[in-house]
Every structure is written in C-alpha cells, then in structure tokens.
C-alpha atoms as a PDB file:
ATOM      1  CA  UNK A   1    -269.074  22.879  20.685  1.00  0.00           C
ATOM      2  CA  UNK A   2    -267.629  26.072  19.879  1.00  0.00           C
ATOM      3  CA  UNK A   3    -268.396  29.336  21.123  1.00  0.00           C
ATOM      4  CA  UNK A   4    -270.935  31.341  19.229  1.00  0.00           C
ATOM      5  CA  UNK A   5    -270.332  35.090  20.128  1.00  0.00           C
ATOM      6  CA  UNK A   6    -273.427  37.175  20.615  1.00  0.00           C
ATOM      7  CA  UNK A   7    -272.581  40.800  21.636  1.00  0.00           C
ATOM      8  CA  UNK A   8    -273.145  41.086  25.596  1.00  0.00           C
ATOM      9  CA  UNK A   9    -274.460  44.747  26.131  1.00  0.00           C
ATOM     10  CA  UNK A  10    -277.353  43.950  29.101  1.00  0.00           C
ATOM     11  CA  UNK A  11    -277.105  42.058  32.332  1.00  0.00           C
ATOM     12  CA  UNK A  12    -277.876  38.488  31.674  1.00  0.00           C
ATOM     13  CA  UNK A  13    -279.456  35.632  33.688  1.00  0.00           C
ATOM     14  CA  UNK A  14    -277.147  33.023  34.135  1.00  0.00           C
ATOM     15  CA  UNK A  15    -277.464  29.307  35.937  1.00  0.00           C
ATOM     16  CA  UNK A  16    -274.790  26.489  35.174  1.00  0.00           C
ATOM     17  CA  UNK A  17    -276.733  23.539  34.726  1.00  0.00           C
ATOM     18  CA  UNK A  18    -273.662  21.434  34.351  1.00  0.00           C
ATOM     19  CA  UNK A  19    -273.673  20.338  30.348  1.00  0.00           C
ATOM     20  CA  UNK A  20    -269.899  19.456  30.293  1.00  0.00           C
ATOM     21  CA  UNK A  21    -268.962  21.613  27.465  1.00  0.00           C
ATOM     22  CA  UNK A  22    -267.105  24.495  28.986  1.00  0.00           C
ATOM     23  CA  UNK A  23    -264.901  22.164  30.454  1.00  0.00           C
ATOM     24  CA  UNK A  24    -263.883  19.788  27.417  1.00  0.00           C
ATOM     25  CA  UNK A  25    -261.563  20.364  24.617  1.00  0.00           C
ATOM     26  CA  UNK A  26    -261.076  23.602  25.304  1.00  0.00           C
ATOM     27  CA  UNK A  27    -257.387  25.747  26.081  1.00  0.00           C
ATOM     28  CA  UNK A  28    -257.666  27.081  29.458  1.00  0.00           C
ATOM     29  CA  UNK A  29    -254.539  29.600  29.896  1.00  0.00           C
ATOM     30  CA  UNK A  30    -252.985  30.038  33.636  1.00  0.00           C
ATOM     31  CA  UNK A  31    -251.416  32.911  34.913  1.00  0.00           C
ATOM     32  CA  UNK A  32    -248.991  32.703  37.589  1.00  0.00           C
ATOM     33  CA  UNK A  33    -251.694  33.659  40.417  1.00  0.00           C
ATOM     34  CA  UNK A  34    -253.974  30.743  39.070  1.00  0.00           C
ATOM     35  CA  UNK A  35    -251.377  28.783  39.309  1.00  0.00           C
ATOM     36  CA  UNK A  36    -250.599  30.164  42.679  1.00  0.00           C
ATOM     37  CA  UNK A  37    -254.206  29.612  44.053  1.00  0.00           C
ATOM     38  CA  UNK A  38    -254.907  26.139  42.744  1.00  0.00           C
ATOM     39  CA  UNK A  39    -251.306  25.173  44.788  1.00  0.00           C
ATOM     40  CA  UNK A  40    -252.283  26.377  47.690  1.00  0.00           C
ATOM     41  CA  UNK A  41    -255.743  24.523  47.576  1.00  0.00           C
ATOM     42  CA  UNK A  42    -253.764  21.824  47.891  1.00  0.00           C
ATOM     43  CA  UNK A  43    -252.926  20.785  44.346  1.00  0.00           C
ATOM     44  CA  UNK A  44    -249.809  19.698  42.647  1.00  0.00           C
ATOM     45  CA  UNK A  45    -248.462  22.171  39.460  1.00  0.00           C
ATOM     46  CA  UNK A  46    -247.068  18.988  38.036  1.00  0.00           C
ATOM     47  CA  UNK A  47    -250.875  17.774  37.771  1.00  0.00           C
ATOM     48  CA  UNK A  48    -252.330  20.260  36.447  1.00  0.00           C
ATOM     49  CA  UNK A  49    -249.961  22.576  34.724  1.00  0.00           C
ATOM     50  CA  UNK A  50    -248.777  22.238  30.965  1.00  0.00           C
ATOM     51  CA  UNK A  51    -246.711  24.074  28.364  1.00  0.00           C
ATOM     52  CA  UNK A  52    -248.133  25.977  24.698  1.00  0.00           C
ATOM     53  CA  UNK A  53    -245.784  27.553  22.666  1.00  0.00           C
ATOM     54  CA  UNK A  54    -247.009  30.129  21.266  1.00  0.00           C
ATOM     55  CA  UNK A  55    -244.225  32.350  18.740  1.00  0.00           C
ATOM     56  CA  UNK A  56    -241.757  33.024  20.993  1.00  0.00           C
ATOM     57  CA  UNK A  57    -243.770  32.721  23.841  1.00  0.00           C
ATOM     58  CA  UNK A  58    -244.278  29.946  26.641  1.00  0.00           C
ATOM     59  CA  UNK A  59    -248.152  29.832  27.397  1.00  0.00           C
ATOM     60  CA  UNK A  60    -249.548  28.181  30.859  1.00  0.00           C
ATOM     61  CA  UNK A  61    -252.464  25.923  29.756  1.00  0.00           C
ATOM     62  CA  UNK A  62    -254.811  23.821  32.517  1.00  0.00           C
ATOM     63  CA  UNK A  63    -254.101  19.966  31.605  1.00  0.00           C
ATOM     64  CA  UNK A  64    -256.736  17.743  30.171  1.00  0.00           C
ATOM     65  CA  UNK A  65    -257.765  14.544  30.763  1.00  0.00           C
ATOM     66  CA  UNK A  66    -256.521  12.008  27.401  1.00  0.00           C
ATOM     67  CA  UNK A  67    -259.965   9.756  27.397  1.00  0.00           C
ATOM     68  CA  UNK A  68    -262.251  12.610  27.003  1.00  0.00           C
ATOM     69  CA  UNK A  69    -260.189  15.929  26.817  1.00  0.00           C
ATOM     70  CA  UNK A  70    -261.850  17.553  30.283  1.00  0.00           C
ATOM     71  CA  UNK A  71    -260.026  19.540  32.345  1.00  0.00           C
ATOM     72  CA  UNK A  72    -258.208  17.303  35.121  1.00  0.00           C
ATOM     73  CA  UNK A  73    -260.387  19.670  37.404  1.00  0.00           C
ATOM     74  CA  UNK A  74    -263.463  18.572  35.887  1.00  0.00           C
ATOM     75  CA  UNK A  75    -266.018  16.037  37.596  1.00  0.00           C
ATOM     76  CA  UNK A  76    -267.522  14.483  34.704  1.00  0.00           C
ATOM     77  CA  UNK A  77    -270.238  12.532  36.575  1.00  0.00           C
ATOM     78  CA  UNK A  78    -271.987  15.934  37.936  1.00  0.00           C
ATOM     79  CA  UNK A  79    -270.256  18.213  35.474  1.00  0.00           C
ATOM     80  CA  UNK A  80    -269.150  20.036  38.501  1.00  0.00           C
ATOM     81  CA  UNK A  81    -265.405  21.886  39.045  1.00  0.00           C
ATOM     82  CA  UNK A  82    -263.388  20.278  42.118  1.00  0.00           C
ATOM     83  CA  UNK A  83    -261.625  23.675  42.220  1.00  0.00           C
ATOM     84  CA  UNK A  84    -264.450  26.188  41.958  1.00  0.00           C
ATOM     85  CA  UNK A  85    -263.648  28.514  44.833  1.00  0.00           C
ATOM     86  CA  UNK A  86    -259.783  28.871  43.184  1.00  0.00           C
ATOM     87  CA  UNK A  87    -260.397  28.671  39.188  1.00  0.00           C
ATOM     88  CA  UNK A  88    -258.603  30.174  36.802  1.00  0.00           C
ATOM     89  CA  UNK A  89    -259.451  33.806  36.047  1.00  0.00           C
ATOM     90  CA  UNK A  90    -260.517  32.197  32.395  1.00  0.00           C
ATOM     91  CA  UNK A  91    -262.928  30.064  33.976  1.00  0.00           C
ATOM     92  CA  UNK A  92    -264.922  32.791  35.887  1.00  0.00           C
ATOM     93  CA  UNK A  93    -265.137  34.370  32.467  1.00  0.00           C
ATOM     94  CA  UNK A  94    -266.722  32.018  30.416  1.00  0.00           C
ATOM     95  CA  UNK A  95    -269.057  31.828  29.042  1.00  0.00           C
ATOM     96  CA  UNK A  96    -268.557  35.225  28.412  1.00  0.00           C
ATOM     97  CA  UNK A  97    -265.474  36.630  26.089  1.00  0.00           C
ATOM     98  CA  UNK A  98    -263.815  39.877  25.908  1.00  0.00           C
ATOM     99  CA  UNK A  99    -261.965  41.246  23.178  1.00  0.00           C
ATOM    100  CA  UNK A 100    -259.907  44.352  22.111  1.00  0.00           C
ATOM    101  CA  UNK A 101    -261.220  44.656  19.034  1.00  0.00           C
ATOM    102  CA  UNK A 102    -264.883  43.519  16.872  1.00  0.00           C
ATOM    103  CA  UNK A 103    -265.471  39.996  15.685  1.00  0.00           C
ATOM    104  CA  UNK A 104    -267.553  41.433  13.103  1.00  0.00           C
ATOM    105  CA  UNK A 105    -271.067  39.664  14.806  1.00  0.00           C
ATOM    106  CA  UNK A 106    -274.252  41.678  13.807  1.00  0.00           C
ATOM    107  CA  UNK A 107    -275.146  44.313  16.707  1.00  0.00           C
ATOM    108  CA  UNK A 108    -272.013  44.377  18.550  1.00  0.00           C
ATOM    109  CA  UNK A 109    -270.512  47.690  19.986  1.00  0.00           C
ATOM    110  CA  UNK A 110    -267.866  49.214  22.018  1.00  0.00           C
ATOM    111  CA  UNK A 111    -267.814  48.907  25.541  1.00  0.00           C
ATOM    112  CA  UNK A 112    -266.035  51.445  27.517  1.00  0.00           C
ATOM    113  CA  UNK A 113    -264.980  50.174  31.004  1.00  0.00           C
ATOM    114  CA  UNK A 114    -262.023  52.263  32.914  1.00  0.00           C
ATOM    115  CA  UNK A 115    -260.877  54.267  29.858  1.00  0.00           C
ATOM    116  CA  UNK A 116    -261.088  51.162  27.768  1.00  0.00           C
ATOM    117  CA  UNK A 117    -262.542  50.260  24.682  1.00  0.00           C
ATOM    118  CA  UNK A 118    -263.577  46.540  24.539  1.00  0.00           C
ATOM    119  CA  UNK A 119    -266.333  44.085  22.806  1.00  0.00           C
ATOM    120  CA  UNK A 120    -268.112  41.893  25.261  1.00  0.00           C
ATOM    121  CA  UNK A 121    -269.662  38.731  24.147  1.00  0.00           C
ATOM    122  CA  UNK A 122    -271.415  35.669  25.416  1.00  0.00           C
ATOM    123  CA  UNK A 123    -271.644  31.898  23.900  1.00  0.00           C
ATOM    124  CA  UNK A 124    -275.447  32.064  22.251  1.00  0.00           C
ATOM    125  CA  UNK A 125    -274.603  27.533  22.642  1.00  0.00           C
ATOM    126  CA  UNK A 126    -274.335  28.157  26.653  1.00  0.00           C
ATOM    127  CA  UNK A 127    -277.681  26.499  27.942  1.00  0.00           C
ATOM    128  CA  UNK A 128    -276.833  28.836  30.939  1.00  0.00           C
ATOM    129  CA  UNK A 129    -277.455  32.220  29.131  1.00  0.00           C
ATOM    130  CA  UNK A 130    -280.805  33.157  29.796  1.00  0.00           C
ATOM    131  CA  UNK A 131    -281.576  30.091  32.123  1.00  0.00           C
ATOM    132  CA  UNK A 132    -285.097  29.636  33.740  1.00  0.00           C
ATOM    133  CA  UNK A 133    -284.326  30.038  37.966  1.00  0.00           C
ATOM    134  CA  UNK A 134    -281.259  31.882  37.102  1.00  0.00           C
ATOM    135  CA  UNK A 135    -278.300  31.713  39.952  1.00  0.00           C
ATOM    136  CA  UNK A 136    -277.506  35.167  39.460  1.00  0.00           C
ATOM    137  CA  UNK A 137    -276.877  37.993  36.924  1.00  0.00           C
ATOM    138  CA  UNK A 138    -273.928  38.244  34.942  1.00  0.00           C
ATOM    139  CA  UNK A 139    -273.059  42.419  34.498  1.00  0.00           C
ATOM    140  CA  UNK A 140    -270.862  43.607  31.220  1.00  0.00           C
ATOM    141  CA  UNK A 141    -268.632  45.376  34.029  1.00  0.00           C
ATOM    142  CA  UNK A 142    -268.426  41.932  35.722  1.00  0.00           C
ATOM    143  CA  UNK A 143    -266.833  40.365  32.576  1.00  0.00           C
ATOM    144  CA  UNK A 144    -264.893  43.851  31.590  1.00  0.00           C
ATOM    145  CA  UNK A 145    -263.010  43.418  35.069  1.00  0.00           C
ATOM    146  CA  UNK A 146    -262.394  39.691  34.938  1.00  0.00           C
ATOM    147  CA  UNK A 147    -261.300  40.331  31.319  1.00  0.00           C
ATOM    148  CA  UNK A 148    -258.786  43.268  32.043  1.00  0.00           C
ATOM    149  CA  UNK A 149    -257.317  40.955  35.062  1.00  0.00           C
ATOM    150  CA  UNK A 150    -257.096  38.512  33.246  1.00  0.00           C
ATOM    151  CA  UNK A 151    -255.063  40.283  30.398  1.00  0.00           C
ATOM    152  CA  UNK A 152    -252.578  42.312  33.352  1.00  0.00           C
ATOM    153  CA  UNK A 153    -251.993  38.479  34.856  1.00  0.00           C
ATOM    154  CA  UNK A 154    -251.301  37.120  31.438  1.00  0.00           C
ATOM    155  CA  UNK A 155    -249.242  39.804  30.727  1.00  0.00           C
ATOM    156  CA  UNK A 156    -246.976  39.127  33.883  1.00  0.00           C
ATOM    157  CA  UNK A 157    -247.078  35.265  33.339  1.00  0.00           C
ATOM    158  CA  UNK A 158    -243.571  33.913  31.949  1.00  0.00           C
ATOM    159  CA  UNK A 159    -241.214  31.039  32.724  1.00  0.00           C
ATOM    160  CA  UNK A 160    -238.647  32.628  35.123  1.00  0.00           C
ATOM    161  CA  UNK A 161    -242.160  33.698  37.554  1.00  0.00           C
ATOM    162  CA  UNK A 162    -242.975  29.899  37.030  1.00  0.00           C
ATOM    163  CA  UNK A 163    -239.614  28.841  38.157  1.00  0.00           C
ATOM    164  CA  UNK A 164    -239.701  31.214  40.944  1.00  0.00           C
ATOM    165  CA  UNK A 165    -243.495  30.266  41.898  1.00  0.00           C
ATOM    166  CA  UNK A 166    -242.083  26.893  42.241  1.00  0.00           C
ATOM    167  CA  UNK A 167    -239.653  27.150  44.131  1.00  0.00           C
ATOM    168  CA  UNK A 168    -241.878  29.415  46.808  1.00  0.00           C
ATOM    169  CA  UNK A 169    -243.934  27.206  46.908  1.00  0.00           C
ATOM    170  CA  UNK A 170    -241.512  23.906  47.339  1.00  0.00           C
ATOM    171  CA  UNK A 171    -240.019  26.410  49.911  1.00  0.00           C
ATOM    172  CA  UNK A 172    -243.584  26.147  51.739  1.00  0.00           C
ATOM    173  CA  UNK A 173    -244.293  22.706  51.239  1.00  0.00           C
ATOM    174  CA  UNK A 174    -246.903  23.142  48.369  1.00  0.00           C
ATOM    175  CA  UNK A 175    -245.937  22.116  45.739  1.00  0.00           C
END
C-alpha cells in the first residue's frame, strides 16, 4: 500500500499491530551508522546491504526478500523486526514522513523544529495511527529529530565510508 500523507501537527497514539506493510516493497535507505549497528548485532553487510543508483549518487538500500519483497529483517509469520533494538533510522520513522518542503495535502503547515522549517506527516493507511491500547505517543519533535538525523547520516553516507566501515569492521571480526 502506499503511504497516504496526512499532515502530523498533534501527538498521536500509536501501537504496531504487525500488518506487514511497512516492511514489504518498500526502499529502506542505510546510512553508514545503520549499517554500523546492524553489524555489530551480529549481522553480515553482505546480507543485508544493497546498492541504488541514484544520478550520480550510490544509495545504501536494506535488501529484500525475492518471494515476497520483505525486508530480509522482516519475520513474516508475526510481522515482527528481528533487528528492532538496531533499525535503521528510516524505520523508527515510519510511519511518519518528514519533508523540506509541502506535498500540497489539505491542512498541512510548517513545522519549525531547531531553526528549521519542515512538513510532518503520517500514513492515514497505518492501522497503527490512532490505535485502540496505544503503545505510546508519537510527538512531531520525535519525528522532526529522527528526520533531521536521518538527513545529517544520509548526508555523510558514500562509498569510500562503506569501504572503510568494512574494513573496521573485518578488522574486528564483524563483518
């Protein structure tokens, strides 16, 4: 399903309840640290790390599964996340987005955050928004923060800090 922004101004109630979409058919961009954190739990770059071009850049993009295009992280018998405790920075946003500029969806505004303008949003399809026995409740400064790490990681993530990640961490053992 794809994501149907709704502008994210309030604190929402939020509970996964495990309906395997986030994790299927979707592009999941790394940065080196994700990378970094999912080796060091123990988990191979080689089996979980592939390769977008994108212009002239060289994307980092969390492998999927052929059969059913889940992430290779992705339990799909309890809908669960093997890696929870070290997913990608992407992961801990959805299903909320953050953008630089307006999608153009009715109601949206700015949202200043540390001298920065941005649009928050949330998938309106995520059973999870709004959830009866909510888990917890998902702030816009929550999502501005993931979303502004998440861009200054990006930023920083190219193929000579790959090559050098890799070789730390075949230095250590970990990879």
């Amino acid at each position: 399903m794809r994501f149907k922004p709704k502008p994210f101004t309030d604190p929402v109630p939020f509970r996964c309840l495990y309906c395997l979409d986030c994790c299927r058919g979707r592009h999941i961009y790394l940065t080196l640290e994700d990378i970094e954190r999912i080796a060091r739990a123990g988990h191979d770059p080689q089996d979980f790390v592939t390769f977008s071009v994108e212009g002239d850049k060289i994307r980092f993009v969390l492998a999927v599964r052929e059969w059913d295009l889940g992430c290779v992280f992705h339990d799909p018998e309890t809908g669960k996340c093997t890696i929870h405790e070290v997913n990608p920075i992407i992961c801990r946003i959805y299903p909320f987005m953050v953008s630089r500029k307006p999608l153009g969806v009715e109601g949206e505004e700015p949202f200043e955050y540390r001298g920065e303008k941005l649009w928050l949003y949330y998938d309106e399809s995520c059973p999870g928004i709004n959830a009866e026995e909510p888990e917890t409740t998902i702030t816009p400064e929550e999502i501005a923060e993931l979303g502004l790490e998440f861009e200054r990681e990006f930023e920083k993530t190219d193929m000579d800090g790959f090559v050098e990640l890799i070789g730390r961490l075949d230095g250590e053992g970990n990879g």
